[in-house]
C-alpha atoms as a PDB file:
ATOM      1  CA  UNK A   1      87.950-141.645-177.484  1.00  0.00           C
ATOM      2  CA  UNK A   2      91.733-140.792-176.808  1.00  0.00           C
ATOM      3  CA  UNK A   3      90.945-137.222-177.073  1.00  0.00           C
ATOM      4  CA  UNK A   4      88.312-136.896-174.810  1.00  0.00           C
ATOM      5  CA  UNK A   5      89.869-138.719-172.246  1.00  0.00           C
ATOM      6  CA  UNK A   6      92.729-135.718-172.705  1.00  0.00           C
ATOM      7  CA  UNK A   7      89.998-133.176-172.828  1.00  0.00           C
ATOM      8  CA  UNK A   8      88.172-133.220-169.587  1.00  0.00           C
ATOM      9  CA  UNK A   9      91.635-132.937-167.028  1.00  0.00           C
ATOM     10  CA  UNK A  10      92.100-129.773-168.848  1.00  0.00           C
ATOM     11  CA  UNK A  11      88.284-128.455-168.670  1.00  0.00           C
ATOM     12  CA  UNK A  12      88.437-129.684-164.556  1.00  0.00           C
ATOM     13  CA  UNK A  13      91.877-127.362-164.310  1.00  0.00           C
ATOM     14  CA  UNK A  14      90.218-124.415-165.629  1.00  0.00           C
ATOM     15  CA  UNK A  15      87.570-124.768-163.576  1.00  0.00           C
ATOM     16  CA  UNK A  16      89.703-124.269-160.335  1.00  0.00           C
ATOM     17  CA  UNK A  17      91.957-121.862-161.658  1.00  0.00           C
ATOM     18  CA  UNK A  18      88.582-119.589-162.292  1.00  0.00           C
ATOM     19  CA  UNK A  19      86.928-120.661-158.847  1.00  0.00           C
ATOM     20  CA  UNK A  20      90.385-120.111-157.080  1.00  0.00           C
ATOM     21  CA  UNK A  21      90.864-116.241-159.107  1.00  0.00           C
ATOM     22  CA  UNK A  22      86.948-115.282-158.116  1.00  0.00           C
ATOM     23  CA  UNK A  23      87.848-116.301-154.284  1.00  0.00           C
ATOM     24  CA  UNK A  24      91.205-114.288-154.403  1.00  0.00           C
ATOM     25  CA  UNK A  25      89.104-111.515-155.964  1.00  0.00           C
ATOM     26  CA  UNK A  26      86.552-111.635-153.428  1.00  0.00           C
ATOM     27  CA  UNK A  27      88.732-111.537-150.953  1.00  0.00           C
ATOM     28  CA  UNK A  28      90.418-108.794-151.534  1.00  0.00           C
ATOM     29  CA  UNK A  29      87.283-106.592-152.509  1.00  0.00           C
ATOM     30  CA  UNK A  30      86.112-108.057-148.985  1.00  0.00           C
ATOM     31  CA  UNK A  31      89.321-106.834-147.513  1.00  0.00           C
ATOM     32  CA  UNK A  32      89.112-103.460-149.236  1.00  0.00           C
ATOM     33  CA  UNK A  33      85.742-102.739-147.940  1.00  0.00           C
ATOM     34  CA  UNK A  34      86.627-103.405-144.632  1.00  0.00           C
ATOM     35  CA  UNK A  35      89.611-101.199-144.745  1.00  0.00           C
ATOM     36  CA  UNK A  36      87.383 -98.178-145.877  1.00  0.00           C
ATOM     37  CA  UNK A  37      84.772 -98.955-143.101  1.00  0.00           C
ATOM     38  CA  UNK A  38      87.335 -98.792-140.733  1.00  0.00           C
ATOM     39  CA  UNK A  39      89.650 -95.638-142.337  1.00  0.00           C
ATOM     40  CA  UNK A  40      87.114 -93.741-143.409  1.00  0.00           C
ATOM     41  CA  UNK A  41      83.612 -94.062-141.510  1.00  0.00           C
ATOM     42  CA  UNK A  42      84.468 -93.235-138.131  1.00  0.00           C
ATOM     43  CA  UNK A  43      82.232 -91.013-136.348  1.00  0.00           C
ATOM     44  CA  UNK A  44      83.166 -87.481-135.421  1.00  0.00           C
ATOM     45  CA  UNK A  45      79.746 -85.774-135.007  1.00  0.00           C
ATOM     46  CA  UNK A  46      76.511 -86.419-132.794  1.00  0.00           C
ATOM     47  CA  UNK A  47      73.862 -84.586-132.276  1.00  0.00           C
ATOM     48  CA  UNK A  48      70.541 -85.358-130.810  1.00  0.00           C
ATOM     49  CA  UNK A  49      66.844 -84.092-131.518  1.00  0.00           C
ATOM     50  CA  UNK A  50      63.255 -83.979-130.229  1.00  0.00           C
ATOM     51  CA  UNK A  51      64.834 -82.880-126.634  1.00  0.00           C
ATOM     52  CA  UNK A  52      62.175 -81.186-124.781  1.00  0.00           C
ATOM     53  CA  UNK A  53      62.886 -82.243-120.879  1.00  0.00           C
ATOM     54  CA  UNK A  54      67.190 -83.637-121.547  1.00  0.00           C
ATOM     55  CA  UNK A  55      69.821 -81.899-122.774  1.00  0.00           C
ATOM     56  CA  UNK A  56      71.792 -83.324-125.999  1.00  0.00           C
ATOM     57  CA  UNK A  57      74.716 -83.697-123.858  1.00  0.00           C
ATOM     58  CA  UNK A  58      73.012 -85.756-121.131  1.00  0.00           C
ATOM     59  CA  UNK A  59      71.572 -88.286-124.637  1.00  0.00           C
ATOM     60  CA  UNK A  60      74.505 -88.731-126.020  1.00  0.00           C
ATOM     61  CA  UNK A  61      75.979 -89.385-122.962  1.00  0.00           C
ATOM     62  CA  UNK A  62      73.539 -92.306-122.442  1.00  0.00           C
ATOM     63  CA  UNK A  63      73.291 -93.662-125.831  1.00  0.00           C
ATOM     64  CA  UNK A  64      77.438 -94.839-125.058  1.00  0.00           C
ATOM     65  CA  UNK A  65      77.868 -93.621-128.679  1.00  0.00           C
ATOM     66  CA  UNK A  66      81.936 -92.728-129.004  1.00  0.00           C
ATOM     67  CA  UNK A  67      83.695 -90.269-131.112  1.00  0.00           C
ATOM     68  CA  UNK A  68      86.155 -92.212-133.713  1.00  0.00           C
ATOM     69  CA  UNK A  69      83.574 -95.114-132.724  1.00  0.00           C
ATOM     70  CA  UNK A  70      83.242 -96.688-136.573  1.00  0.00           C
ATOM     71  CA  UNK A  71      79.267 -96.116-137.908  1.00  0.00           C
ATOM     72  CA  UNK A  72      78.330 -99.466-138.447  1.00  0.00           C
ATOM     73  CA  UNK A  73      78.849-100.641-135.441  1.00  0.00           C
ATOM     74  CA  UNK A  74      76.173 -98.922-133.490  1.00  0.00           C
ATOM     75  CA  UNK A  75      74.012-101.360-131.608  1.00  0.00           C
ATOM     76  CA  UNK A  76      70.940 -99.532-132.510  1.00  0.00           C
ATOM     77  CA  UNK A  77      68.740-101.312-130.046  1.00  0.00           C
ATOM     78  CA  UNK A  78      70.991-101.427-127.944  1.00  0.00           C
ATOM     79  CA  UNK A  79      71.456 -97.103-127.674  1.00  0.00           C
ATOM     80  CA  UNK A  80      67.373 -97.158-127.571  1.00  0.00           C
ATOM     81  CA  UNK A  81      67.184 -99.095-124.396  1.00  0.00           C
ATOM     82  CA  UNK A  82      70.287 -97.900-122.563  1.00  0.00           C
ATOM     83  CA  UNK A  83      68.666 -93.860-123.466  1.00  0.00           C
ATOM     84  CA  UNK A  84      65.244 -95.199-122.093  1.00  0.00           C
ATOM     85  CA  UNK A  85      66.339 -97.285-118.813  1.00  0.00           C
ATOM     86  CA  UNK A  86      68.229 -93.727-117.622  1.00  0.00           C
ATOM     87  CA  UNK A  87      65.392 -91.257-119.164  1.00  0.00           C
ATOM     88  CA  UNK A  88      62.041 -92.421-118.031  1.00  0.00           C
ATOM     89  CA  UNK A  89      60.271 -89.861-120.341  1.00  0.00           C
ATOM     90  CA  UNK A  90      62.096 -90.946-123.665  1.00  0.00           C
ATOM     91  CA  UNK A  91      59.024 -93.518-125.759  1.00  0.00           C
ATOM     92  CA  UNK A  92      61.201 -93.901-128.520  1.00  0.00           C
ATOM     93  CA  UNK A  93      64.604 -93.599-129.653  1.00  0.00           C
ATOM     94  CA  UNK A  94      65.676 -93.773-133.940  1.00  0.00           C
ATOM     95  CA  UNK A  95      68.933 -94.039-134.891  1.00  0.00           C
ATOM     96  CA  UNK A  96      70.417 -91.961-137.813  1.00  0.00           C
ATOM     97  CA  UNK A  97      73.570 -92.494-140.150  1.00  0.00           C
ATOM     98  CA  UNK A  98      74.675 -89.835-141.952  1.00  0.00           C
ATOM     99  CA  UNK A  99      77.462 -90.842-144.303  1.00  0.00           C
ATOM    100  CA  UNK A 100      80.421 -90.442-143.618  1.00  0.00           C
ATOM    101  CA  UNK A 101      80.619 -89.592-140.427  1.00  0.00           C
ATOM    102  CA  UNK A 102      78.039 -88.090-138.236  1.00  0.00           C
ATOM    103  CA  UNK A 103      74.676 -89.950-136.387  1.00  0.00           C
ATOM    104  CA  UNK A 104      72.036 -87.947-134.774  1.00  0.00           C
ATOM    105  CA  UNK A 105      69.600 -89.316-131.553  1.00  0.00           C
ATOM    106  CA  UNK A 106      66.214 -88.874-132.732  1.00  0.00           C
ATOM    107  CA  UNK A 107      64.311 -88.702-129.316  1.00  0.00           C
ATOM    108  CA  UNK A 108      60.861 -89.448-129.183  1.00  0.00           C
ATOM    109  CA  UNK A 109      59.520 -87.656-125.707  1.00  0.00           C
ATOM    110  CA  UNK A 110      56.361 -88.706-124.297  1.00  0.00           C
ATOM    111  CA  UNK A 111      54.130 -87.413-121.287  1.00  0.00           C
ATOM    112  CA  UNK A 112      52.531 -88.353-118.351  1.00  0.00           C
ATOM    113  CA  UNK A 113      48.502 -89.624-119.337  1.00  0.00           C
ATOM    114  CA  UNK A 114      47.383 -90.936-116.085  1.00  0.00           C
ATOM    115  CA  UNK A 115      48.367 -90.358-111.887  1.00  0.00           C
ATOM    116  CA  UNK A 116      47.748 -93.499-109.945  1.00  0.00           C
ATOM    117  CA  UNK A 117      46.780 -92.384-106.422  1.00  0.00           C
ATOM    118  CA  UNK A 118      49.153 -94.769-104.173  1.00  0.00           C
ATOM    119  CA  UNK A 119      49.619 -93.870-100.035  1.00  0.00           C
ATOM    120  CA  UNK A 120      49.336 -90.579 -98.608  1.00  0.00           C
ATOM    121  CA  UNK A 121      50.836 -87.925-100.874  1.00  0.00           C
ATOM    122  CA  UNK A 122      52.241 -90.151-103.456  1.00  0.00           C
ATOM    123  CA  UNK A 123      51.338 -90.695-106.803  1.00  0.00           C
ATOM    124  CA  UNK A 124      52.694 -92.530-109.653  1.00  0.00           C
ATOM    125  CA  UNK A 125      52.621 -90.857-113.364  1.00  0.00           C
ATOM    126  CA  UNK A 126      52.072 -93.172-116.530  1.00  0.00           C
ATOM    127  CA  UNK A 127      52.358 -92.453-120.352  1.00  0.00           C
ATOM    128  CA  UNK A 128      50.009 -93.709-122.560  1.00  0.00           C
ATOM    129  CA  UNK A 129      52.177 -96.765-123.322  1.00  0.00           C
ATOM    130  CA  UNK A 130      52.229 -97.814-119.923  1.00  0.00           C
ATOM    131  CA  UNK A 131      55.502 -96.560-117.998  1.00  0.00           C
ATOM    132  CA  UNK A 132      56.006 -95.057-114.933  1.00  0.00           C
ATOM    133  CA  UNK A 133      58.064 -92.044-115.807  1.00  0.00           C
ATOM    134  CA  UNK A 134      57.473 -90.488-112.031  1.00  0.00           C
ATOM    135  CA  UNK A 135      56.798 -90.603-108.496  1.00  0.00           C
ATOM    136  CA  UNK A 136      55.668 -87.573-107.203  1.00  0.00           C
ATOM    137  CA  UNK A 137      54.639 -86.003-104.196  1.00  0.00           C
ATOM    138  CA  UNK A 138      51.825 -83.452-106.137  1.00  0.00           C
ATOM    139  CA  UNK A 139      50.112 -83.643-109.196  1.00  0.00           C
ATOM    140  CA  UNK A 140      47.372 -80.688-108.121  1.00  0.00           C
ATOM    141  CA  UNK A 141      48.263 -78.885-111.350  1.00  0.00           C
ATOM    142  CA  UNK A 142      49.075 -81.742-113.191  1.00  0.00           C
ATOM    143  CA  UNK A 143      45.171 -81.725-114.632  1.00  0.00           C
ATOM    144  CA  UNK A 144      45.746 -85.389-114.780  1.00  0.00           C
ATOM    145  CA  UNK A 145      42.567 -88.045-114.619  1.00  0.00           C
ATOM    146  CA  UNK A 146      43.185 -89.872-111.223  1.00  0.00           C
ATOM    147  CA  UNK A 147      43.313 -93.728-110.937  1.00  0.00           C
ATOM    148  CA  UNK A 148      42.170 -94.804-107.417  1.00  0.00           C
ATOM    149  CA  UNK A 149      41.729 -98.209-106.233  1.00  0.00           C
ATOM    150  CA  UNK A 150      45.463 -99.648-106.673  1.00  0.00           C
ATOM    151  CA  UNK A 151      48.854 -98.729-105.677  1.00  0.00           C
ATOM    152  CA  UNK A 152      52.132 -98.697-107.715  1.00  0.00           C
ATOM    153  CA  UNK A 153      54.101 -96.888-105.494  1.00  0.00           C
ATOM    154  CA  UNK A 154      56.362 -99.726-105.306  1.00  0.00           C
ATOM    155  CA  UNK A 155      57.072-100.110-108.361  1.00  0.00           C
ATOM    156  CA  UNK A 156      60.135 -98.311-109.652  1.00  0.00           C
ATOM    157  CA  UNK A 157      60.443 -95.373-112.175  1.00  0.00           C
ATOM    158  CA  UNK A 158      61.300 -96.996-115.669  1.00  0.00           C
ATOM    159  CA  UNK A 159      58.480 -99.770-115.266  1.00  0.00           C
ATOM    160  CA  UNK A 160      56.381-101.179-118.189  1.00  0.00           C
ATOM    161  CA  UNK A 161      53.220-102.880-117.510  1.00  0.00           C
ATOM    162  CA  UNK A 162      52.921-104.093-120.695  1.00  0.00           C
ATOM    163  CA  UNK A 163      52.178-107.765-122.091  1.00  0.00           C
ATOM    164  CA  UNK A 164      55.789-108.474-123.411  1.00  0.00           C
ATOM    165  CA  UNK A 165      57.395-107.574-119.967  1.00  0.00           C
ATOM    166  CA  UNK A 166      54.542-109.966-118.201  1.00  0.00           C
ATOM    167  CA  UNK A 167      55.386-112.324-120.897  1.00  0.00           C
ATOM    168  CA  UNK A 168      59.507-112.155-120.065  1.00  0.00           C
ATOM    169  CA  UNK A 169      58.477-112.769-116.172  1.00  0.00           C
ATOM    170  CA  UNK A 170      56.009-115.697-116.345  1.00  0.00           C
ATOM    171  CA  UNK A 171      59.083-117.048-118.819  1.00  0.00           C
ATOM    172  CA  UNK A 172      61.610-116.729-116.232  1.00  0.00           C
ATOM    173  CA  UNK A 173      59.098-117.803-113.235  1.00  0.00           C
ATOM    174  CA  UNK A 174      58.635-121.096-115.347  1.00  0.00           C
ATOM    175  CA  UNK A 175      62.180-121.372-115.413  1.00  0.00           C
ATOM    176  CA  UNK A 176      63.073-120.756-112.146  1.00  0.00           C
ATOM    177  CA  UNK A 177      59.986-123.304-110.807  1.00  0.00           C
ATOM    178  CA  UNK A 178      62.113-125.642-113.057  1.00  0.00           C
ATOM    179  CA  UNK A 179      65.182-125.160-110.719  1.00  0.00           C
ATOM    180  CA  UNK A 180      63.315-124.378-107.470  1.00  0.00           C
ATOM    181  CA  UNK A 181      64.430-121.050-107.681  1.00  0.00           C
ATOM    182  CA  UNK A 182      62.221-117.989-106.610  1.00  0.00           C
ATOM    183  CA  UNK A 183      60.178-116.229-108.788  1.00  0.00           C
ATOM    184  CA  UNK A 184      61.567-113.477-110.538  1.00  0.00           C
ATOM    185  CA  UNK A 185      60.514-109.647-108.601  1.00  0.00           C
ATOM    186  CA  UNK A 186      57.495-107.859-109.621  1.00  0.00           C
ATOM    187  CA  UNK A 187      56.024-110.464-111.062  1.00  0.00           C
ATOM    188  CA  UNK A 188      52.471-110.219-109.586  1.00  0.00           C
ATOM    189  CA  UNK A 189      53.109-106.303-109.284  1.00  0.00           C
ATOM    190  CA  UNK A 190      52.990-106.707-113.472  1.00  0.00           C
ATOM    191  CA  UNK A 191      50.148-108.917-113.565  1.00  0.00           C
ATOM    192  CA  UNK A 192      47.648-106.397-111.283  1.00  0.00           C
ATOM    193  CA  UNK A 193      49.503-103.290-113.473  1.00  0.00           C
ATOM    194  CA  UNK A 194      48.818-104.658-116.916  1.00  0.00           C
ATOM    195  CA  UNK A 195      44.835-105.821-115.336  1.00  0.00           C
ATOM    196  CA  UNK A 196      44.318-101.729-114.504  1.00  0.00           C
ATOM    197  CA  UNK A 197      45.983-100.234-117.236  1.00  0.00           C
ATOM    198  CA  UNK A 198      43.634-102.519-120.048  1.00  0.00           C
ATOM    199  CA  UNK A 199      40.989-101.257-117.755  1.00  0.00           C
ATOM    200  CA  UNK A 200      42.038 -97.831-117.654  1.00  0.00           C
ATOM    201  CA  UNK A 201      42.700 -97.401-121.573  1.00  0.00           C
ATOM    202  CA  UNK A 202      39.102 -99.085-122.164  1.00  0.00           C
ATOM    203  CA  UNK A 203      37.722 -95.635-120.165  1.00  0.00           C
ATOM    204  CA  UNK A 204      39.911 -93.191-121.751  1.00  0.00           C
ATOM    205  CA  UNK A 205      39.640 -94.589-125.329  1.00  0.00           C
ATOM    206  CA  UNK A 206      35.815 -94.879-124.876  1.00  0.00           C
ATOM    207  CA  UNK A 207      35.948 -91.183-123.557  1.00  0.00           C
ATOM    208  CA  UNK A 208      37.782 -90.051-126.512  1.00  0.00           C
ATOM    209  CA  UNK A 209      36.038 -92.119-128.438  1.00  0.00           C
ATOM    210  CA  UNK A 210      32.731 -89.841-127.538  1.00  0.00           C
ATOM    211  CA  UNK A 211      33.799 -86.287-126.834  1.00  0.00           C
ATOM    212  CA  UNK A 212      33.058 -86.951-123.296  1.00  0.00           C
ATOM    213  CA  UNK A 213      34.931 -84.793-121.095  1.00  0.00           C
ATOM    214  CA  UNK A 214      35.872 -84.248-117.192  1.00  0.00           C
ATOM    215  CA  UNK A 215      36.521 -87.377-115.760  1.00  0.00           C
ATOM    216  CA  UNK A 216      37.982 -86.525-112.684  1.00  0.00           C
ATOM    217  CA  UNK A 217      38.815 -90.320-111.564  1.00  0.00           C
ATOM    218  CA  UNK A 218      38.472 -93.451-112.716  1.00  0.00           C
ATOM    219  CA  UNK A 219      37.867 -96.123-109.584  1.00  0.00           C
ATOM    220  CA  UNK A 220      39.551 -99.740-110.481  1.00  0.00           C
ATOM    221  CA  UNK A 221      38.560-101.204-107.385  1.00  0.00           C
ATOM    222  CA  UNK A 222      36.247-103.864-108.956  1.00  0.00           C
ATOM    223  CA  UNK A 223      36.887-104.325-112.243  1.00  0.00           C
ATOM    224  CA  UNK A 224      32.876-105.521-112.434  1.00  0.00           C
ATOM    225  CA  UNK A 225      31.982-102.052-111.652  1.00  0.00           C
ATOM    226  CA  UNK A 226      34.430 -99.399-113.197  1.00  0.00           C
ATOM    227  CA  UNK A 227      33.249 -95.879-112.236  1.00  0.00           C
ATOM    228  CA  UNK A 228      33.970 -92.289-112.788  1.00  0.00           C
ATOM    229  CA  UNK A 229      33.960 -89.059-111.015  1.00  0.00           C
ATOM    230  CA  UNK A 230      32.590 -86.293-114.030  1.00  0.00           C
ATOM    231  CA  UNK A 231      33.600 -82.755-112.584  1.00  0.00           C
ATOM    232  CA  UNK A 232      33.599 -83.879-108.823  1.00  0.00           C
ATOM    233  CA  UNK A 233      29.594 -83.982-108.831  1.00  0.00           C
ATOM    234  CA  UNK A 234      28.332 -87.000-110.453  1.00  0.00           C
ATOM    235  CA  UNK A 235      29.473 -90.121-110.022  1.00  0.00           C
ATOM    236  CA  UNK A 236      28.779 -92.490-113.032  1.00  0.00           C
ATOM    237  CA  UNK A 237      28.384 -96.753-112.372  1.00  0.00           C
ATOM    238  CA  UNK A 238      29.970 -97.901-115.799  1.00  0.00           C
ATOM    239  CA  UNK A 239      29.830-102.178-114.935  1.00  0.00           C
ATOM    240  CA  UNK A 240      32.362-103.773-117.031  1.00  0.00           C
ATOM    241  CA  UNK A 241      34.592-102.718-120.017  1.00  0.00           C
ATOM    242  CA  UNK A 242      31.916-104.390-122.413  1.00  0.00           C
ATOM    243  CA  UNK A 243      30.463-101.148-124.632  1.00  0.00           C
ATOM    244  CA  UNK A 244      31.854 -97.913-123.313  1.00  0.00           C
ATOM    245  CA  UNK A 245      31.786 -96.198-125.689  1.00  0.00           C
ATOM    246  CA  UNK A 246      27.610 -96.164-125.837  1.00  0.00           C
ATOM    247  CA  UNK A 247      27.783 -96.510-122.018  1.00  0.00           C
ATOM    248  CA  UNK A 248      29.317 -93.027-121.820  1.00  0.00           C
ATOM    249  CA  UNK A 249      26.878 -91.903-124.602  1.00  0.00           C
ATOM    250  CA  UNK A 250      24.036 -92.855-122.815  1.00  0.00           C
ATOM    251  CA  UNK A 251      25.645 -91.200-119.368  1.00  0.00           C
ATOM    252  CA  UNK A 252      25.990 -87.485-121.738  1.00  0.00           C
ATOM    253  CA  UNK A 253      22.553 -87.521-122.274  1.00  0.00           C
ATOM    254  CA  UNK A 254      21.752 -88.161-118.579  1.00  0.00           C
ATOM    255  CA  UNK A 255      23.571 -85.316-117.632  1.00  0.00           C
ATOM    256  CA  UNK A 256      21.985 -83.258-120.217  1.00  0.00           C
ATOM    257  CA  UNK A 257      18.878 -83.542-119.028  1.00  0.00           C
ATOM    258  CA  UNK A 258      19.694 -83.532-115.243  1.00  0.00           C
ATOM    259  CA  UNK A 259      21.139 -79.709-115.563  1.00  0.00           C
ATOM    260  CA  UNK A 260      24.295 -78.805-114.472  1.00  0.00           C
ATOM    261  CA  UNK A 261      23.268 -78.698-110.909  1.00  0.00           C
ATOM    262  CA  UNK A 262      22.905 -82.268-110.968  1.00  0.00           C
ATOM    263  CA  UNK A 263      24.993 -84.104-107.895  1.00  0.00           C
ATOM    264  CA  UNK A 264      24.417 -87.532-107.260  1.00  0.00           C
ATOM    265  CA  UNK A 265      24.774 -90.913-109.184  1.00  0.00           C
ATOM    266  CA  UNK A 266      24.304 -92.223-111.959  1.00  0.00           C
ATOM    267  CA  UNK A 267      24.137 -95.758-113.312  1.00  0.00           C
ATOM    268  CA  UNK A 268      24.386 -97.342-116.933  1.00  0.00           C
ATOM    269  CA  UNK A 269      26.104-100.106-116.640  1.00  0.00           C
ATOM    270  CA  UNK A 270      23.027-102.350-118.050  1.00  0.00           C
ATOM    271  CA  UNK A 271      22.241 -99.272-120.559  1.00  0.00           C
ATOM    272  CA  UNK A 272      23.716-101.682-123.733  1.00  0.00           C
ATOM    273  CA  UNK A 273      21.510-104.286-122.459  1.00  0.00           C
ATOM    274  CA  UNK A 274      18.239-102.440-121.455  1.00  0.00           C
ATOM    275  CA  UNK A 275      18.752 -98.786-123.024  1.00  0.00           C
ATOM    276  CA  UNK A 276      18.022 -97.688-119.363  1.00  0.00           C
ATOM    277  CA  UNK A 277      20.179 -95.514-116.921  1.00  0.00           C
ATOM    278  CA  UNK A 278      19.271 -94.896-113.198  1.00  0.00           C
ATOM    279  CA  UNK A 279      20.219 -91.607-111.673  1.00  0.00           C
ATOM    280  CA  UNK A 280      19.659 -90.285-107.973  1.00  0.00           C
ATOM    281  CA  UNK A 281      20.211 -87.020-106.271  1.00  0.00           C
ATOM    282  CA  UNK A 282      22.552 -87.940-103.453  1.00  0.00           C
ATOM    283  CA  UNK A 283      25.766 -86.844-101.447  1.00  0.00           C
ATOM    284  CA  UNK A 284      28.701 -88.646-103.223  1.00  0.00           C
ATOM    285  CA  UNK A 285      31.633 -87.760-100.792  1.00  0.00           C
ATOM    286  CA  UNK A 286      30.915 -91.087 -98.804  1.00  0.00           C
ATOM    287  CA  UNK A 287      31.123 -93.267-102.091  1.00  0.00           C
ATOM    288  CA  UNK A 288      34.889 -90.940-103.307  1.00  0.00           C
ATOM    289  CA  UNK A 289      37.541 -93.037-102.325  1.00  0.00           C
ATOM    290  CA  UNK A 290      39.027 -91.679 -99.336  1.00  0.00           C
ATOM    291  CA  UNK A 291      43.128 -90.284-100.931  1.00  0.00           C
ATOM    292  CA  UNK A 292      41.067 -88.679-103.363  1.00  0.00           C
ATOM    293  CA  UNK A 293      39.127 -86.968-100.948  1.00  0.00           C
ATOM    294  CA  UNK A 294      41.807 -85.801 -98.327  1.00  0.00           C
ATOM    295  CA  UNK A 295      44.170 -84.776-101.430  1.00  0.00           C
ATOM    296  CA  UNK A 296      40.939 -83.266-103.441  1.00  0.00           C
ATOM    297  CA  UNK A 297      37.652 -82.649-102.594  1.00  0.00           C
END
């Protein structure tokens, strides 16, 4: 019993002599580490690719990246959104870390999928994921498919109508009702921007969807009656978003078998319900919305 008693002090002391050695150990692999990171990974090269409308210079520039900046301790999301809020035609940004000492800017461009016809001579430009990258005076060569029926001319270059910016608003509205604040800007401007572009991309994806080709404008005006201008002759009564995609089928055989003389309107926006369209032989000019018609027809 006497020598147990003796036994376990000893077993206890060992114990902390190896915890204590493995800590020192630790530490000083910990310390090394950080050393190299800072001696030896310190960034003397960036470059930038993917650059079709910015220079390299003018990315780089953006990104806040520094020469003798240490690699690991680029913000990565942080260079994305700084590069996007100056470029409005940058989608995407990835970051690259080439050991030991260089990073490129992989740029992601994107282009213009939609003009938004706003007030006299002034249209807005969207990409497909919903930002304005422009506000322009002239999109006549653009070969763009018009949006009429709304306005974002006052909303600034840079803008997302997408859910997660709506989201961040209502947030901050909610918040601010809490402390009888105001609600935050644009608010409503991103409510009525997300409403047209879902309605939009349900007409575009249902158009690419079918092979059906020149749309000339999509009207948003009542979102119970989307319709389209095909090749500035026919105007075509689509009714809700609800089965497009065999709405616009149905509308291609219509204009089969009207010729390609055909100028008027047709209907199938109870086609999915009743396989039937309506067509009629008519002067559409005082149905066209009228910016389209003083900046197009």
């Amino acid at each position: 019993m006497k020598r147990a008693r003796y036994e376990q002090p000893k077993k206890k002391k060992k114990r902390r002599r190896l915890a204590a050695t493995i800590a020192f150990i630790t530490a000083v692999v910990a310390c090394a580490a950080v050393i190299c990171l800072l001696m030896f990974f310190n960034i003397s090269d960036i470059t930038a690719s993917g650059l079709v409308r910015y220079t390299t210079q003018e990315i780089v520039d953006a990104s806040g990246i520094q020469i003798g900046q240490n690699i690991f301790a680029i913000d990565s999301k942080k260079v994305q959104q700084r590069i996007k809020e100056r470029f409005p035609y940058v989608d995407q940004v990835r970051l690259h870390r080439y050991l030991p000492t260089s990073v490129e800017l992989e740029v992601v461009e994107t282009q213009a999928a939609v003009a938004v016809v706003g007030a006299p001579d002034r249209y807005t430009l969207l990409s497909k994921s919903d930002r304005i990258v422009e506000q322009v005076q002239d999109v006549s060569t653009e070969g763009l498919p018009l949006v009429v029926g709304t306005d974002f001319t006052q909303l600034p270059v840079g803008f997302e109508a997408t859910q997660e910016a709506l989201d961040t608003l209502e947030k901050q509205a909610r918040d601010n009702q809490k402390k009888k604040l105001d609600p935050p800007p644009l608010l409503e401007e991103t409510r009525q921007a997300l409403d047209v572009m879902v309605m939009v991309h349900y007409v575009l994806d249902a158009a690419e969807q079918t092979g059906f080709e020149g749309i000339r404008y999509i009207d948003v005006s009542d979102p119970l009656c989307l319709t389209v201008l095909y090749e500035d002759r026919v105007l075509i009564k689509l009714g809700t978003e609800l089965e497009l995609p065999y709405k616009l089928k149905f509308a291609a055989t219509v204009l089969e078998e009207s010729g390609d003389y055909f100028s008027g309107t047709v209907d199938v926006s109870l086609s999915a319900t009743n396989q039937r369209a309506y067509s009629r032989e008519e002067d559409i000019m005082p149905l066209l919305q009228e910016d389209y018609l003083e900046g197009y027809y």
